[in-house]
N, C-alpha and C. Protein backbone atom coordinates (compact mmCIF):
# COMPACT_ATOMS: atom_id res chain seq x y z
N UNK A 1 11.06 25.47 44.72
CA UNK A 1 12.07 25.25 43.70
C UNK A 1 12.47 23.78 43.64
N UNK A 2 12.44 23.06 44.68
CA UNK A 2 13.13 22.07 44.90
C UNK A 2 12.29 21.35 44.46
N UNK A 3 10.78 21.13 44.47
CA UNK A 3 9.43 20.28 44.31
C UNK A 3 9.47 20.75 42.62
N UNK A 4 9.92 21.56 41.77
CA UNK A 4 9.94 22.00 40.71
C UNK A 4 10.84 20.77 39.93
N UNK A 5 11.83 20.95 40.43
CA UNK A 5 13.13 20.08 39.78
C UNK A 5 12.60 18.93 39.90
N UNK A 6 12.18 18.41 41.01
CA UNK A 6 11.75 17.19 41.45
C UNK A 6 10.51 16.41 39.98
N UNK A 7 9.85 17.64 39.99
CA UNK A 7 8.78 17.18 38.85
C UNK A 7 9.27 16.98 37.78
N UNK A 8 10.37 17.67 37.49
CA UNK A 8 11.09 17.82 36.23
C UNK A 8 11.63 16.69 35.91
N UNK A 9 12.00 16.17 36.36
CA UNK A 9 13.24 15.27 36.72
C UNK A 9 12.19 13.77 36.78
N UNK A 10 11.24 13.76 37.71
CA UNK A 10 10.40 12.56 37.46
C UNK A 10 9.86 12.37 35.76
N UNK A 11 9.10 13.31 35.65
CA UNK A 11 8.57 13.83 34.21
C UNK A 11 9.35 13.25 33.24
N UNK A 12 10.58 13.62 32.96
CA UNK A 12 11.26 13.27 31.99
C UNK A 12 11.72 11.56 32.02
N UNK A 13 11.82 11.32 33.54
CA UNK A 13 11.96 10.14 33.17
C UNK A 13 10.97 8.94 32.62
N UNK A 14 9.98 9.03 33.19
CA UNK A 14 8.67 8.85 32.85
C UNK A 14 8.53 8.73 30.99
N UNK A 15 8.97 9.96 30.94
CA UNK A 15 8.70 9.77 28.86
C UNK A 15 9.74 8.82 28.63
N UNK A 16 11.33 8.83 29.43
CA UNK A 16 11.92 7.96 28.59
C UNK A 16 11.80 6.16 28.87
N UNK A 17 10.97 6.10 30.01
CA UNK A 17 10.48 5.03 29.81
C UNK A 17 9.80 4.74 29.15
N UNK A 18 8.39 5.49 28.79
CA UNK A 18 7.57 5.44 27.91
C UNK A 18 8.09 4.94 26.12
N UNK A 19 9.02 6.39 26.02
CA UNK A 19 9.57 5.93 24.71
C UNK A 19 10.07 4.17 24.40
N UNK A 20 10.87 3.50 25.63
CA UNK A 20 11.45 2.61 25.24
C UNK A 20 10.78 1.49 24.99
N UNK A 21 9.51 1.57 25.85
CA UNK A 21 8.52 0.73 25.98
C UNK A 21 7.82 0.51 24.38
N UNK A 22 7.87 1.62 23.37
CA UNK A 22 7.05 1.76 22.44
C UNK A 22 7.40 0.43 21.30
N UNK A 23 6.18 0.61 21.19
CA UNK A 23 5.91 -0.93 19.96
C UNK A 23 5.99 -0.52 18.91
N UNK A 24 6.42 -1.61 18.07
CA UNK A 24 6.92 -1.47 16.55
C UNK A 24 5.35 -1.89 16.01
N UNK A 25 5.14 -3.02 16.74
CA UNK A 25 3.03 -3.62 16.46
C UNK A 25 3.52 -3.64 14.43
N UNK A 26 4.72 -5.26 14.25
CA UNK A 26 5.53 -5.36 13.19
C UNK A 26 4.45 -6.49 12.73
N UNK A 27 3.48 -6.63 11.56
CA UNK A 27 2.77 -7.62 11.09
C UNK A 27 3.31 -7.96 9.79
N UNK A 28 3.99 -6.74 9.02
CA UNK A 28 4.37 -6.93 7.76
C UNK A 28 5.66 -6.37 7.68
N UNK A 29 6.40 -6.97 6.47
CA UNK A 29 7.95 -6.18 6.29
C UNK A 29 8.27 -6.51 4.92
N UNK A 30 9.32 -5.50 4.11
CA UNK A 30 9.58 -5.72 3.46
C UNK A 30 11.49 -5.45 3.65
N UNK A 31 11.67 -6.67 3.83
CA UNK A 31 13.48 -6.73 3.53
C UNK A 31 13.91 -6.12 2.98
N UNK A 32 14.89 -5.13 3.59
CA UNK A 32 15.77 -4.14 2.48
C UNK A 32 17.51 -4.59 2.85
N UNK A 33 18.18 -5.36 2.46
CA UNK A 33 19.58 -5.38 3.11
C UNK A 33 20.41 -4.14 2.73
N UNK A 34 21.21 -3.32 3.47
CA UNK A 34 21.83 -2.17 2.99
C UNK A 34 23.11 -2.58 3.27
N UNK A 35 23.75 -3.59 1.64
CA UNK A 35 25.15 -4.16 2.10
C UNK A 35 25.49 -3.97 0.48
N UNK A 36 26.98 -3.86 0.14
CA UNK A 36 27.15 -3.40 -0.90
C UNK A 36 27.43 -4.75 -2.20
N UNK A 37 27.94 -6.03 -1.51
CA UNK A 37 28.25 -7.32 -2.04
C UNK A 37 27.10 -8.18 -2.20
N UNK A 38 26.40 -8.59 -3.73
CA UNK A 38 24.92 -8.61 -4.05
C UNK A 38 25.54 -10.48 -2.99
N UNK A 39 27.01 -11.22 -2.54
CA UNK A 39 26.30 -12.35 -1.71
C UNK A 39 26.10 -12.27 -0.67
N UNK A 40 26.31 -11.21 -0.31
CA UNK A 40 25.70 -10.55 1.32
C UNK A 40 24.58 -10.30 1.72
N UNK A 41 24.31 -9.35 0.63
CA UNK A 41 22.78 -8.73 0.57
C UNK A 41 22.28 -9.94 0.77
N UNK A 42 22.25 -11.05 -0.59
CA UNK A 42 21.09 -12.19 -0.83
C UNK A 42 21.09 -13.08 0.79
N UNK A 43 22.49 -13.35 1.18
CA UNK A 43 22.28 -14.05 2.30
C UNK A 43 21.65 -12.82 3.29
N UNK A 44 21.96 -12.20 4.09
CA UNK A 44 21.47 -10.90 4.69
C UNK A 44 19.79 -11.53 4.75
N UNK A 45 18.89 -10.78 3.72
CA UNK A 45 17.33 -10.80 3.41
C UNK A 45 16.76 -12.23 3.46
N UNK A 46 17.68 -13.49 3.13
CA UNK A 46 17.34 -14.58 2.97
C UNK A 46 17.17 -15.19 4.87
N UNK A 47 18.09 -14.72 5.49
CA UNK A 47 18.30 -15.19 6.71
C UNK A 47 16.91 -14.51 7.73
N UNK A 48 17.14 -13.11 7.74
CA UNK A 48 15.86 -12.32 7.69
C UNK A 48 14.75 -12.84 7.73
N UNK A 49 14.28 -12.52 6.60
CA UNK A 49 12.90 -13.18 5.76
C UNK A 49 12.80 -14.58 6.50
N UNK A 50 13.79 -15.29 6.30
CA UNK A 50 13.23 -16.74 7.01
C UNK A 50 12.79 -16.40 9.11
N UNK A 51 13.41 -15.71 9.72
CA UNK A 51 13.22 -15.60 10.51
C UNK A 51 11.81 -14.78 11.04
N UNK A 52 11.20 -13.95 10.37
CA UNK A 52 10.30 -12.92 10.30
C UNK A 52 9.01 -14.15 10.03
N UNK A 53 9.12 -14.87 9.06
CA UNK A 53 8.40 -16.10 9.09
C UNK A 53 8.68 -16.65 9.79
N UNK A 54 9.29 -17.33 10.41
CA UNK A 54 8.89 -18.25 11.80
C UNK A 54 8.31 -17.35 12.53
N UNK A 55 8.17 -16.11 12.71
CA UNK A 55 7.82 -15.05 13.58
C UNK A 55 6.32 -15.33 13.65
N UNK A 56 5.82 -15.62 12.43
CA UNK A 56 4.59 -15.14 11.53
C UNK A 56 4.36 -13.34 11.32
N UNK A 57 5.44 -12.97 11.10
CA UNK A 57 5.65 -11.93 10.32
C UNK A 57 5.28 -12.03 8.27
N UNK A 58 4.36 -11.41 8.13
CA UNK A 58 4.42 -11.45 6.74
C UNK A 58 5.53 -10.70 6.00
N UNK A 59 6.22 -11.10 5.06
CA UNK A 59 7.55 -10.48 4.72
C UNK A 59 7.83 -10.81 2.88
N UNK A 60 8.47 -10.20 2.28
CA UNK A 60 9.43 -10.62 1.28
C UNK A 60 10.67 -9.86 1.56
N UNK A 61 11.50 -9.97 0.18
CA UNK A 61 12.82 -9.23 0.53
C UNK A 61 13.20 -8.72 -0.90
N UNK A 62 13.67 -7.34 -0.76
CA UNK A 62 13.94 -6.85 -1.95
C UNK A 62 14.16 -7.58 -3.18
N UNK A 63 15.24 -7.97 -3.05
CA UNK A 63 15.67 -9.06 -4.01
C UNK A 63 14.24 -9.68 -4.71
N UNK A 64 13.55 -10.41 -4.63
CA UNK A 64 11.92 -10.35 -5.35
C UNK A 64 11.70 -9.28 -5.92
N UNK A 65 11.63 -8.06 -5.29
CA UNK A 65 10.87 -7.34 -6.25
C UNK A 65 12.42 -6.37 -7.35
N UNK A 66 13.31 -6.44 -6.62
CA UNK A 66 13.95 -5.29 -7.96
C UNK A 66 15.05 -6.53 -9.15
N UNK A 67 15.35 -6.19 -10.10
CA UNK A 67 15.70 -6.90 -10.82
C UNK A 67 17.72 -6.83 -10.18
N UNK A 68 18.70 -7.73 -11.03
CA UNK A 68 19.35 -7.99 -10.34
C UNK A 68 20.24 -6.79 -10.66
N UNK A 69 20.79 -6.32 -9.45
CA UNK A 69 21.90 -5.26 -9.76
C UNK A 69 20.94 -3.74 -9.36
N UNK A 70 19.28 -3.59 -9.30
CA UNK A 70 18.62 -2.56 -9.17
C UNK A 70 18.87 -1.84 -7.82
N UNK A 71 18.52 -1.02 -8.17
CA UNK A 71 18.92 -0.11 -6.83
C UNK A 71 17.66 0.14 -6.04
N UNK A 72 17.53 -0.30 -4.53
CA UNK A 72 16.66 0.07 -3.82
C UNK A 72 15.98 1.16 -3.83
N UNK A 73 16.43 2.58 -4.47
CA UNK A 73 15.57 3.87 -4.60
C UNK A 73 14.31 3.54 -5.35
N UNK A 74 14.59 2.14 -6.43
CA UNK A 74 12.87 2.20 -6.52
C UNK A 74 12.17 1.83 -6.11
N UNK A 75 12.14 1.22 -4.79
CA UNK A 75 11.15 0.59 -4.33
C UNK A 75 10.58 1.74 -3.06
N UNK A 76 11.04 2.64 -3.52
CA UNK A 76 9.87 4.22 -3.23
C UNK A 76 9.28 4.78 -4.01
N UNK A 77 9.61 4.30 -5.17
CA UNK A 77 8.42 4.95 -6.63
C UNK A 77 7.10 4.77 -6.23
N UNK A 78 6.54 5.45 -6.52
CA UNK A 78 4.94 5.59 -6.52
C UNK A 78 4.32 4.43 -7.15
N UNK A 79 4.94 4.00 -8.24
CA UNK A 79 3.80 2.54 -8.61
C UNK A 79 4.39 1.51 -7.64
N UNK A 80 5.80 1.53 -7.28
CA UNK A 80 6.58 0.24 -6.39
C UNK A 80 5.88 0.28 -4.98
N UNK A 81 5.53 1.57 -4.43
CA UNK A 81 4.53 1.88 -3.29
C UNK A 81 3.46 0.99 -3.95
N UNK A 82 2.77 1.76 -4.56
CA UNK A 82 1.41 1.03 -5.12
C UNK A 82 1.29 -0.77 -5.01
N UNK A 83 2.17 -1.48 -5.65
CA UNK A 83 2.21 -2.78 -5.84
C UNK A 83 2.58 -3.37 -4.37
N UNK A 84 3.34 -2.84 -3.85
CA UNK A 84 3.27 -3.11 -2.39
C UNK A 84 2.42 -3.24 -1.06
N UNK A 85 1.51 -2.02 -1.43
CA UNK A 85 -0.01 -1.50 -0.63
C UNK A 85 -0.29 -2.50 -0.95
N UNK A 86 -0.92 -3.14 -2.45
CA UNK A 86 -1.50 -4.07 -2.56
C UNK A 86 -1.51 -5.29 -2.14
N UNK A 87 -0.11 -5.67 -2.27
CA UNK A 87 0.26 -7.15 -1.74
C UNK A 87 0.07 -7.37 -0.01
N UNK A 88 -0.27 -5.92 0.55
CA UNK A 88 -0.66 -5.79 1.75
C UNK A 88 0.83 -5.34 2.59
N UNK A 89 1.72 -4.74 1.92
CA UNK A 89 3.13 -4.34 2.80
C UNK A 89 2.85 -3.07 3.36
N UNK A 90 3.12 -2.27 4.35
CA UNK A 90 3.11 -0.73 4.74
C UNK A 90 4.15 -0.81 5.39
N UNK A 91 5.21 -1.38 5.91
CA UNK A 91 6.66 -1.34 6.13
C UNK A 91 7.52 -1.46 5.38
N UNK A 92 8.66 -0.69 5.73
CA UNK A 92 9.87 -0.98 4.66
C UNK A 92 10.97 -1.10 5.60
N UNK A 93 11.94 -2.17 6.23
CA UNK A 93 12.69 -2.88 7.01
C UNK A 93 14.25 -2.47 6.41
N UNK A 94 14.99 -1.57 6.69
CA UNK A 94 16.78 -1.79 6.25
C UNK A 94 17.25 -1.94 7.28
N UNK A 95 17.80 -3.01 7.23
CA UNK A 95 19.11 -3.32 7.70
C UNK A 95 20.40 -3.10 6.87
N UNK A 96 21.19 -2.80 8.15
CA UNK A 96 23.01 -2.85 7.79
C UNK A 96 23.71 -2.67 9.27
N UNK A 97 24.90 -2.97 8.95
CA UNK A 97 25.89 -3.43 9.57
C UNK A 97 26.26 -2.14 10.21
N UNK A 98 26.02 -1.72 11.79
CA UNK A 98 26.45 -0.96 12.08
C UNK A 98 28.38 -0.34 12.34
N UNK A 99 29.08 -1.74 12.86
CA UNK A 99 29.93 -2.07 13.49
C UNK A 99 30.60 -2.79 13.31
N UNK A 100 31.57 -2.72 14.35
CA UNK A 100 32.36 -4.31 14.89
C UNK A 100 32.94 -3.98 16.00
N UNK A 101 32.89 -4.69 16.70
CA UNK A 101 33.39 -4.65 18.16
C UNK A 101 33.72 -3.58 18.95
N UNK A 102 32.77 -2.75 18.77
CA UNK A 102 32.68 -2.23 19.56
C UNK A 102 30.89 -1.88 20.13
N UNK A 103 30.33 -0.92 21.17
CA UNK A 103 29.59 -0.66 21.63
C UNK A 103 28.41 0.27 21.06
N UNK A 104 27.67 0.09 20.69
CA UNK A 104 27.17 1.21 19.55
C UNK A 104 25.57 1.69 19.95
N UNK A 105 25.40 2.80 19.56
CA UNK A 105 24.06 3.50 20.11
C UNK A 105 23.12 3.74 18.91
N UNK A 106 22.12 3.33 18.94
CA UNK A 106 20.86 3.65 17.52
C UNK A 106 21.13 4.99 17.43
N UNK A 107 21.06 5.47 15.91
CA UNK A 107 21.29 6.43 15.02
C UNK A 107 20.17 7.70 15.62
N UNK A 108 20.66 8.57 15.87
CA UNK A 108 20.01 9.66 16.69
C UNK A 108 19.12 10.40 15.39
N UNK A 109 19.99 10.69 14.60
CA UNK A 109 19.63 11.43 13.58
C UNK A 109 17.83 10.76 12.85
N UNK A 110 17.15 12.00 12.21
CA UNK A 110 15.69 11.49 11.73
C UNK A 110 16.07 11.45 10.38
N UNK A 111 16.09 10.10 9.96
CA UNK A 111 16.81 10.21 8.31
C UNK A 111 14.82 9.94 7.80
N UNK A 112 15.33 10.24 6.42
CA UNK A 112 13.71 9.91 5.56
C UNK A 112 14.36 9.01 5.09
N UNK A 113 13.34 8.22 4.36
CA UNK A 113 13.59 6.61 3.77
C UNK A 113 14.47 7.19 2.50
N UNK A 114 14.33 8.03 1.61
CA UNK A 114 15.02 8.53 0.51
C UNK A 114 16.83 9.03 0.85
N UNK A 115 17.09 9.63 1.88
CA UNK A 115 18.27 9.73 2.19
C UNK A 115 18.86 8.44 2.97
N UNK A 116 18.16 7.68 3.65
CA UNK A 116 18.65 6.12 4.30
C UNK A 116 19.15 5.29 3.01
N UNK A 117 18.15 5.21 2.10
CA UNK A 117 18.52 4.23 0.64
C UNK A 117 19.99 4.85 0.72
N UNK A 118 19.83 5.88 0.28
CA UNK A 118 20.93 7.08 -0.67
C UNK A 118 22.33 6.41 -0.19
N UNK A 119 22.41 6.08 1.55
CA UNK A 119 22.95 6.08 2.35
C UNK A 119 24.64 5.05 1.93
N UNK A 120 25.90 5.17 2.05
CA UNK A 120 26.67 4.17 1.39
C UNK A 120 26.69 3.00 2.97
N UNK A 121 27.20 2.45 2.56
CA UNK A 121 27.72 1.48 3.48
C UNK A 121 28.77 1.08 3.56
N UNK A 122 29.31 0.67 4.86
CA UNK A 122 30.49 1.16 5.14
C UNK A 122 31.25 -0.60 5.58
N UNK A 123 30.44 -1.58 5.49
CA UNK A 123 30.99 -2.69 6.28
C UNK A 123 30.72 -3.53 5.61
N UNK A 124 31.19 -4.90 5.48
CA UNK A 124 30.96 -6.15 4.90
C UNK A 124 29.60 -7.22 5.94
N UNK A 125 29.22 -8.07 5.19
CA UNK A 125 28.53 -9.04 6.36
C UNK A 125 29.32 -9.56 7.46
N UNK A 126 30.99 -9.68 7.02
CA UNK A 126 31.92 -10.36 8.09
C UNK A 126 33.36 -9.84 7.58
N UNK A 127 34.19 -9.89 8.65
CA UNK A 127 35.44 -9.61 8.54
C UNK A 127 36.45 -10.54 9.27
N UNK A 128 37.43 -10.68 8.80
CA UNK A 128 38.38 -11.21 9.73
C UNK A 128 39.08 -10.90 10.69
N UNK A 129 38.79 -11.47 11.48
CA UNK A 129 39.87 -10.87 13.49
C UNK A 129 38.95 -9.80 14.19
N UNK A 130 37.77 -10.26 13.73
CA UNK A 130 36.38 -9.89 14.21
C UNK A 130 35.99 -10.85 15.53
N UNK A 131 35.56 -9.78 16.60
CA UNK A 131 34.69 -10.35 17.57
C UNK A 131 33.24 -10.70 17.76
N UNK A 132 32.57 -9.05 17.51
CA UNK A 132 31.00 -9.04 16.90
C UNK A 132 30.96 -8.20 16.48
N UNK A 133 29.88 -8.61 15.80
CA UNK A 133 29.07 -7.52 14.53
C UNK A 133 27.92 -6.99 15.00
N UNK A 134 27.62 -5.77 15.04
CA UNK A 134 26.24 -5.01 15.05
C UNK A 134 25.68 -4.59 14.15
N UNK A 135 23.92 -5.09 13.94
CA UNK A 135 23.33 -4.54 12.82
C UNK A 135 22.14 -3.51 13.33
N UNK A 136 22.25 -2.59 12.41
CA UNK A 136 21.20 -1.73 12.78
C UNK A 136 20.10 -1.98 11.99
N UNK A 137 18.80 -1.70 12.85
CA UNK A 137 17.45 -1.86 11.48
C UNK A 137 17.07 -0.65 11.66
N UNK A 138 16.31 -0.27 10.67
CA UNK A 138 15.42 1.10 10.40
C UNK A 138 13.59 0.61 9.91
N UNK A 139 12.91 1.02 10.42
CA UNK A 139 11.67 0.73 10.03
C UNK A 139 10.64 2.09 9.81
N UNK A 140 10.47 2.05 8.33
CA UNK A 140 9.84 2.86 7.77
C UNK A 140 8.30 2.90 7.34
N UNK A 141 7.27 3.54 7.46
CA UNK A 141 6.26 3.49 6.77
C UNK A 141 5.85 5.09 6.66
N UNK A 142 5.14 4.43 5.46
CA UNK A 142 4.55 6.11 4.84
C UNK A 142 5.69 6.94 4.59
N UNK A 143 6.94 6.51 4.28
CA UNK A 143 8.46 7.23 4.02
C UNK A 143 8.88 8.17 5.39
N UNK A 144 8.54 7.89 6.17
CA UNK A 144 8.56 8.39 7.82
C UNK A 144 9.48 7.06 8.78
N UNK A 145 10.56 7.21 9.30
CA UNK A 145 11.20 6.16 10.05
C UNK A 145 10.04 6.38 11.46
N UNK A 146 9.70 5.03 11.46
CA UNK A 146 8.98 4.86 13.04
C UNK A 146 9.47 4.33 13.98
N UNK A 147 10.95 3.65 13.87
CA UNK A 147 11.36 2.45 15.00
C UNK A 147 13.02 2.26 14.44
N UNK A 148 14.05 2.18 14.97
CA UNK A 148 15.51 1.88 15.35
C UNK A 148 15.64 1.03 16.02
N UNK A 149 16.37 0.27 15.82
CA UNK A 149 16.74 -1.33 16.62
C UNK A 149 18.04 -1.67 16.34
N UNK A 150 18.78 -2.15 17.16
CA UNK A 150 20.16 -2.70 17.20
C UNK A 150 20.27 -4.29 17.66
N UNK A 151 20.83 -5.15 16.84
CA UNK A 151 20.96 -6.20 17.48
C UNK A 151 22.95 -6.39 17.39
N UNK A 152 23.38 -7.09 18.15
CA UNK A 152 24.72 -7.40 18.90
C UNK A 152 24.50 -8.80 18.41
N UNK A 153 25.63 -9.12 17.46
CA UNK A 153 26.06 -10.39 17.65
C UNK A 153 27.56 -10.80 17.88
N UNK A 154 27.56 -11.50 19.19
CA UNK A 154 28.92 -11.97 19.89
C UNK A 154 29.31 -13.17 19.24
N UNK A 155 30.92 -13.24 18.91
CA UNK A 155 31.15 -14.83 18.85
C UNK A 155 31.38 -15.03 17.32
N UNK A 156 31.41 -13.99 16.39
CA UNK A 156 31.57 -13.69 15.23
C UNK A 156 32.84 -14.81 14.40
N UNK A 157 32.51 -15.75 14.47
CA UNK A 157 34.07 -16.64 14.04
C UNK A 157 33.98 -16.63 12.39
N UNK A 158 32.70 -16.54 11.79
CA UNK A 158 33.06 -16.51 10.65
C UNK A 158 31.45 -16.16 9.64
N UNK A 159 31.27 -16.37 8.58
CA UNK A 159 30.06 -15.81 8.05
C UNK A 159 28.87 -16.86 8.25
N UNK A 160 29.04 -17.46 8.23
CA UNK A 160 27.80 -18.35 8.45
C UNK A 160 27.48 -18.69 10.19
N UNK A 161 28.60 -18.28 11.08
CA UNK A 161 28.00 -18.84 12.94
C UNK A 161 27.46 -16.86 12.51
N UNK A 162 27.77 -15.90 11.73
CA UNK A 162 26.66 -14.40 12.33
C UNK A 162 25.68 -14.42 11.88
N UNK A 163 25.60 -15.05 10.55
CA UNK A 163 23.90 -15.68 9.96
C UNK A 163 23.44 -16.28 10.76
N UNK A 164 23.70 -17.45 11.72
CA UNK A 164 23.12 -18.43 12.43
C UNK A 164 22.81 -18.15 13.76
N UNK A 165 23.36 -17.01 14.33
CA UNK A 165 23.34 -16.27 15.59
C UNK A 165 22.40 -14.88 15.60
N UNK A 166 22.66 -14.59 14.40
CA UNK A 166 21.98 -13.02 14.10
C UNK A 166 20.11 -14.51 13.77
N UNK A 167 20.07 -15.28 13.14
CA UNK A 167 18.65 -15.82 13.28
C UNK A 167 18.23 -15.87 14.54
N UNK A 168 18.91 -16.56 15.11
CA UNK A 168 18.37 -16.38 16.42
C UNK A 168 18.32 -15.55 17.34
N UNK A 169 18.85 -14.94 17.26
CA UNK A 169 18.61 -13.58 18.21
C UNK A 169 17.25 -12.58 17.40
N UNK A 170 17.45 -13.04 16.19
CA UNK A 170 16.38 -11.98 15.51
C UNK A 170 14.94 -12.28 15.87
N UNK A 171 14.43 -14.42 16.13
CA UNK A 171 13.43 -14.77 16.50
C UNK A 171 13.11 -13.87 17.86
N UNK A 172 14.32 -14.03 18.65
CA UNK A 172 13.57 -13.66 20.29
C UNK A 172 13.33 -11.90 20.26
N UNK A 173 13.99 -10.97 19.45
CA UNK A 173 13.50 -9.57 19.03
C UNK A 173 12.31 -9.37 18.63
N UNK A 174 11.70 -10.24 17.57
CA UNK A 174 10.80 -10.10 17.26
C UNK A 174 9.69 -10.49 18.20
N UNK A 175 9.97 -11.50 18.93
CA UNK A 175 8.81 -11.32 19.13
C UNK A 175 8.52 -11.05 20.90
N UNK A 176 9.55 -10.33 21.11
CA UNK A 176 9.67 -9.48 22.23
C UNK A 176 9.36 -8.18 22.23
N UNK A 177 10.09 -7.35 20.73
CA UNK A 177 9.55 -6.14 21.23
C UNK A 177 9.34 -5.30 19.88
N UNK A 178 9.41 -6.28 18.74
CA UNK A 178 8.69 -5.71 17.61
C UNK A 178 6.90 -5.83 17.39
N UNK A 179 6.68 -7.23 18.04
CA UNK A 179 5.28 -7.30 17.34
C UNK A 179 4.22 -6.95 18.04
């Protein structure tokens, strides 16, 4: 009984190392910001996108492809898929703002890319009498989420040091344990 548990107990831990270990193997992305203020969003994908390139991540960001004010649900249409395959994308990247100061755990739940869009949002890029901000990413292909990521940014004084902090922390993510 005791050599039972024992296996049990190794076993499981074993997968959850395994799991954590697992690679995103991120070559392409397509920026989705999931923020409700179109100068958030634009800064959001712009900060992104530039970082994913220094990565040598191939990337654009929504904003390119939907017109202004469009709603991310189309860039799951079947021709918006299509034009995407082509340009060589098979990821679809959302971010949003999980938080603020407090401690936060990746989203347990298995959302599909169609209910994530759907999804409202609940936070600004920055707030005032803020410590840090947490953003969550979601990474989708084939409309299947494959990968959850959280990044923590401390030191939150105002909107441009979490752009400038969230870049850099996003370089050393990437290319630690996305690509």
């Amino acid at each position: 009984m005791k050599n039972l548990l024992l296996f049990t107990v190794l076993f499981l831990c074993s997968q959850a190392l395994l799991a954590q270990k697992k690679q995103l193997n991120l070559d392409n992305a397509v920026v989705i910001s999931h923020l409700d203020k179109p100068e958030d969003r634009f800064s959001l994908e712009i900060a992104l996108s530039e970082s994913l390139a220094s990565s040598g991540v191939k990337n654009t960001v929504s904003l390119n492809l939907l017109k202004q004010g469009g709603s991310p649900q189309l860039l799951i249409g079947d021709s918006m898929t299509r034009v995407l395959a082509d340009k060589g994308f098979n990821t679809l990247m959302l971010v949003s703002v999980r938080g603020y100061d407090k401690k936060f755990q990746t989203s347990s739940g298995n959302f599909n890319l169609e209910e994530d869009l759907a999804a409202e949002n609940l936070f600004p890029l920055y707030k005032e009498d803020i410590v840090s901000v947490t953003f969550e990413f979601h990474f989708y292909r084939a409309g299947q989420l494959v990968y959850t990521d959280m990044i923590k940014i401390g030191g939150a004084s105002s909107r441009e040091k979490v752009l400038r902090k969230l870049r850099k922390a996003l370089v050393k993510r990437v290319n630690k344990k996305w690509k």
